[in-house]
N, C-alpha and C. Protein backbone atom coordinates (compact mmCIF):
# COMPACT_ATOMS: atom_id res chain seq x y z
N UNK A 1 0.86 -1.17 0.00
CA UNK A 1 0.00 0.00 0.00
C UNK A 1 0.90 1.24 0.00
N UNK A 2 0.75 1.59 -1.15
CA UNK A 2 1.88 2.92 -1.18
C UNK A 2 1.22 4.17 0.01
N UNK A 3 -0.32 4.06 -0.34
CA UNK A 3 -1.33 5.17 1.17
C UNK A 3 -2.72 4.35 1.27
N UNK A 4 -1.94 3.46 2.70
CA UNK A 4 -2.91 2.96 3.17
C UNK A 4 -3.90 3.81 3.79
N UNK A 5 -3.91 5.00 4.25
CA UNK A 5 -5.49 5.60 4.68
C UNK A 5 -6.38 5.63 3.29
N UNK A 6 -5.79 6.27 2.36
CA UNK A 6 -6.62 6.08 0.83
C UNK A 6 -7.05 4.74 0.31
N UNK A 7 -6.21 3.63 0.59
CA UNK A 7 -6.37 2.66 -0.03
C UNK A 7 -5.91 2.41 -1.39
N UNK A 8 -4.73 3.03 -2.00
CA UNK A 8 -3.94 2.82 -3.35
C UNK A 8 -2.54 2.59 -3.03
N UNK A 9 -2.79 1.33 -3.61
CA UNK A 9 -1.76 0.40 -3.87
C UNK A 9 -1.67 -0.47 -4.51
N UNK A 10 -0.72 -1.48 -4.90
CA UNK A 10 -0.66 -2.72 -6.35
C UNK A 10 -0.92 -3.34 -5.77
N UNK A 11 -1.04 -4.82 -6.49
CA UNK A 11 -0.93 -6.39 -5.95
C UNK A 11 -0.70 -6.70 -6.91
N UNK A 12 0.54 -8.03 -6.53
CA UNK A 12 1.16 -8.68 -6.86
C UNK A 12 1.28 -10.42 -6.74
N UNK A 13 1.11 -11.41 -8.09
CA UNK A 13 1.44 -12.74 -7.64
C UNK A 13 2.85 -13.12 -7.65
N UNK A 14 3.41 -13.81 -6.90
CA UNK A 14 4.79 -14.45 -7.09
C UNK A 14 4.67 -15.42 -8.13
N UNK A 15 5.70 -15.51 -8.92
CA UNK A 15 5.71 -16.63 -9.97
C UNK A 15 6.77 -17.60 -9.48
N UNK A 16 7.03 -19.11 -9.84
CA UNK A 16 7.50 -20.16 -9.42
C UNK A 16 8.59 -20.42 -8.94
N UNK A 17 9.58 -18.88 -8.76
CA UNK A 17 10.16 -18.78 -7.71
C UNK A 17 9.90 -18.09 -6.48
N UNK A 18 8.72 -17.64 -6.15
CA UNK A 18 8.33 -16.72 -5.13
C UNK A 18 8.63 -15.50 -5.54
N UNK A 19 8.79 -14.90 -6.68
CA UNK A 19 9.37 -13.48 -6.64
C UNK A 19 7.83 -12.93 -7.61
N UNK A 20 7.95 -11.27 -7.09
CA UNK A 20 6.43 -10.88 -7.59
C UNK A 20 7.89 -9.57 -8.14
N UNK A 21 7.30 -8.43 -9.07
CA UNK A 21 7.83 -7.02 -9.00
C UNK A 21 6.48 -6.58 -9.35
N UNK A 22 6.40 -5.21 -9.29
CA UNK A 22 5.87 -4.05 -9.65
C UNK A 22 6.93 -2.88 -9.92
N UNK A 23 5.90 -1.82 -10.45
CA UNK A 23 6.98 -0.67 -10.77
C UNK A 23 6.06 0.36 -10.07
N UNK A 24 6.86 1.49 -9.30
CA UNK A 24 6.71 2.41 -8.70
C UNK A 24 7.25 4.04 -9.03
N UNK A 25 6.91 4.71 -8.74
CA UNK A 25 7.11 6.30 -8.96
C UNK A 25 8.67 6.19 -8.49
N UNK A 26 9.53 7.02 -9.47
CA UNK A 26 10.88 7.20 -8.77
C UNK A 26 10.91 8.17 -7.68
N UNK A 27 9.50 8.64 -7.39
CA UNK A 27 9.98 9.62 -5.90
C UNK A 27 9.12 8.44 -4.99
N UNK A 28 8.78 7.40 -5.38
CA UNK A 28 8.37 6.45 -3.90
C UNK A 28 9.89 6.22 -3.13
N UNK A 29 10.00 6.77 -1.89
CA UNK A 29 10.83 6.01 -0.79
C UNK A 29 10.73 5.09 -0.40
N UNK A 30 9.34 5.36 0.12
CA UNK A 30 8.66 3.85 1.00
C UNK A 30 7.25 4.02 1.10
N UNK A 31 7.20 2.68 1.12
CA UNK A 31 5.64 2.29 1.40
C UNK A 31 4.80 1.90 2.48
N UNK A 32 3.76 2.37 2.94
CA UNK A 32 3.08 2.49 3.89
C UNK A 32 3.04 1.11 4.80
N UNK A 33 2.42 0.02 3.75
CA UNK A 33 2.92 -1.42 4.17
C UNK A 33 2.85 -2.27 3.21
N UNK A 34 3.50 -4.00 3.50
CA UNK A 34 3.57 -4.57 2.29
C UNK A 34 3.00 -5.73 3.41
N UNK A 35 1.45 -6.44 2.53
CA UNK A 35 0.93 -7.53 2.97
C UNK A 35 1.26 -8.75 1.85
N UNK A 36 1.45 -9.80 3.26
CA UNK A 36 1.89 -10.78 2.30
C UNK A 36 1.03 -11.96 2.46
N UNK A 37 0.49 -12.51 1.47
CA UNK A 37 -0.69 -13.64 2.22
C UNK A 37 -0.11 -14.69 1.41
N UNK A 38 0.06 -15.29 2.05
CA UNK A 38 0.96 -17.13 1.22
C UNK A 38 -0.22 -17.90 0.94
N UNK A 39 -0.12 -18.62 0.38
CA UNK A 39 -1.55 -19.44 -0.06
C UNK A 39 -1.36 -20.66 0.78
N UNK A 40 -0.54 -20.86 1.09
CA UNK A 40 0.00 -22.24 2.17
C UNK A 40 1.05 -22.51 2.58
N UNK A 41 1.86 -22.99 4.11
CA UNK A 41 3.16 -23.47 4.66
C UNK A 41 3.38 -22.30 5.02
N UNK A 42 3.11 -20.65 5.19
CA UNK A 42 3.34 -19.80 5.68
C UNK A 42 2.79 -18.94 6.33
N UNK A 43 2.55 -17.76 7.35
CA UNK A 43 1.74 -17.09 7.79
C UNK A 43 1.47 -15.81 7.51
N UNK A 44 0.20 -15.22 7.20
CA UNK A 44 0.38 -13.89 6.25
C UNK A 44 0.62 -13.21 7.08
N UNK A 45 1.52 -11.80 7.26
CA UNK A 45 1.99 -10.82 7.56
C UNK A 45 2.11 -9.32 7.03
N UNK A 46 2.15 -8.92 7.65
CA UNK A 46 2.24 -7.42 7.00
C UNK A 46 2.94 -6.42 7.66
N UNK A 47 4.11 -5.97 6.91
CA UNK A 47 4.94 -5.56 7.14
C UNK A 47 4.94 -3.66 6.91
N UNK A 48 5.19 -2.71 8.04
CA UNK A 48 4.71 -1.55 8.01
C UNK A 48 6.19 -0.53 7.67
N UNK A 49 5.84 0.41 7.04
CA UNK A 49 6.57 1.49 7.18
C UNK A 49 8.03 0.35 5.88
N UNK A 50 7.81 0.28 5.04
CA UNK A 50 8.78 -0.28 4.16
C UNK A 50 9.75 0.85 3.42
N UNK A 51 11.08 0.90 3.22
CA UNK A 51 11.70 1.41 2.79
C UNK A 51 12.01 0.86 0.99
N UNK A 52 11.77 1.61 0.54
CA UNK A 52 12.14 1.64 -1.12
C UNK A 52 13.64 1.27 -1.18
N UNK A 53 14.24 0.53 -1.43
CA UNK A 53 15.69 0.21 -2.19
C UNK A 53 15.64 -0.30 -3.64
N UNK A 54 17.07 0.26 -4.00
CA UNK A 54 17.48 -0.16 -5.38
C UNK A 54 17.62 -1.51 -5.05
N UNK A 55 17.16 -2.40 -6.13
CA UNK A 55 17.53 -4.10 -6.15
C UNK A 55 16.12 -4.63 -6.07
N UNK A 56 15.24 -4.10 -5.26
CA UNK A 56 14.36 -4.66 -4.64
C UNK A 56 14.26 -4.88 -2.96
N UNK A 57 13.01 -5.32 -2.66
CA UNK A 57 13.02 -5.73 -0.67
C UNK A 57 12.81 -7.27 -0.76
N UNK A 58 13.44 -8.05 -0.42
CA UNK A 58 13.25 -9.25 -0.21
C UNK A 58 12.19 -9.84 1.42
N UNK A 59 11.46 -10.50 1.23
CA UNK A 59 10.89 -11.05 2.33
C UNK A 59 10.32 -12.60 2.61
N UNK A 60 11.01 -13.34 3.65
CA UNK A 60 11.19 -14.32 4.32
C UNK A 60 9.88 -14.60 5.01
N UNK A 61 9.12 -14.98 4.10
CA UNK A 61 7.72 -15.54 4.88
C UNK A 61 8.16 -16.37 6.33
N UNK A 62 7.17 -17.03 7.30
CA UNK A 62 7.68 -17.56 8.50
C UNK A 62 6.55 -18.79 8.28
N UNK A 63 7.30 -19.99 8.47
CA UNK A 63 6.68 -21.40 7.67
C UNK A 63 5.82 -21.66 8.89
N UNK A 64 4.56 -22.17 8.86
CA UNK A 64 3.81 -22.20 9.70
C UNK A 64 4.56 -23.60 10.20
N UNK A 65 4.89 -24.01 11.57
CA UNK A 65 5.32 -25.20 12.43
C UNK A 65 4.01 -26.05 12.71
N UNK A 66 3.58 -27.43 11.89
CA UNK A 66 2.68 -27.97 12.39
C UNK A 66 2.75 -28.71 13.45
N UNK A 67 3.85 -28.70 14.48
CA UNK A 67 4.21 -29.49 15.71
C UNK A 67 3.87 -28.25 16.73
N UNK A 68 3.89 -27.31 16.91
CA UNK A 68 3.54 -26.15 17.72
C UNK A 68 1.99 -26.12 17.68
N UNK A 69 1.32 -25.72 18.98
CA UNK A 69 0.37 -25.19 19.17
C UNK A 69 -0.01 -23.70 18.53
N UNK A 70 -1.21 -23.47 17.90
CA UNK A 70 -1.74 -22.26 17.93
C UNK A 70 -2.24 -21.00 18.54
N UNK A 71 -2.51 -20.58 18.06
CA UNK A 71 -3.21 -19.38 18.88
C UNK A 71 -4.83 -19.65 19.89
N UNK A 72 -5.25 -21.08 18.97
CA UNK A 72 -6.42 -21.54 19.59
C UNK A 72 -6.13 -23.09 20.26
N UNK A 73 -4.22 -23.03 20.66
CA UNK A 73 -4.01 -24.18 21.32
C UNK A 73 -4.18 -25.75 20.69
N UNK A 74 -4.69 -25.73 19.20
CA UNK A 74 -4.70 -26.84 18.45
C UNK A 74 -3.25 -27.12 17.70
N UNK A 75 -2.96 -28.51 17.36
CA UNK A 75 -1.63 -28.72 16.54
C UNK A 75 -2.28 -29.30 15.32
């Protein structure tokens, strides 16, 4: 979400290596937040206050542990 109070921003699918791009304004710094919803083995997150870099931002989904308890105490 480049302005999440407005609600404008892209979306993006990852293709079969996990990698998504978009293209942005060369005066974007950063972005408001970047949500990430995995379709499975990971937990969606959303990540606030993102900084714009050359290269790209890489992000490390967090693999859901099916041996751990939940939030509702089920495994």
């Amino acid at each position: 979400m480049t302005d999440e109070d407005k609600g404008i921003g892209v979306e993006g699918t990852t293709n079969r290596y996990g990698k998504s791009s978009f293209v942005l304004s060369d005066k974007t710094k950063r972005v408001d937040a970047i949500y990430v919803d995995p379709l499975h083995s990971g937990w969606p997150m959303r990540l606030a206050e993102v900084l714009v870099v050359p290269g790209g931002v890489e992000i490390a989904v967090v693999p859901i542990d099916l041996t751990v308890a939940d939030g509702r105490g089920t495994v």
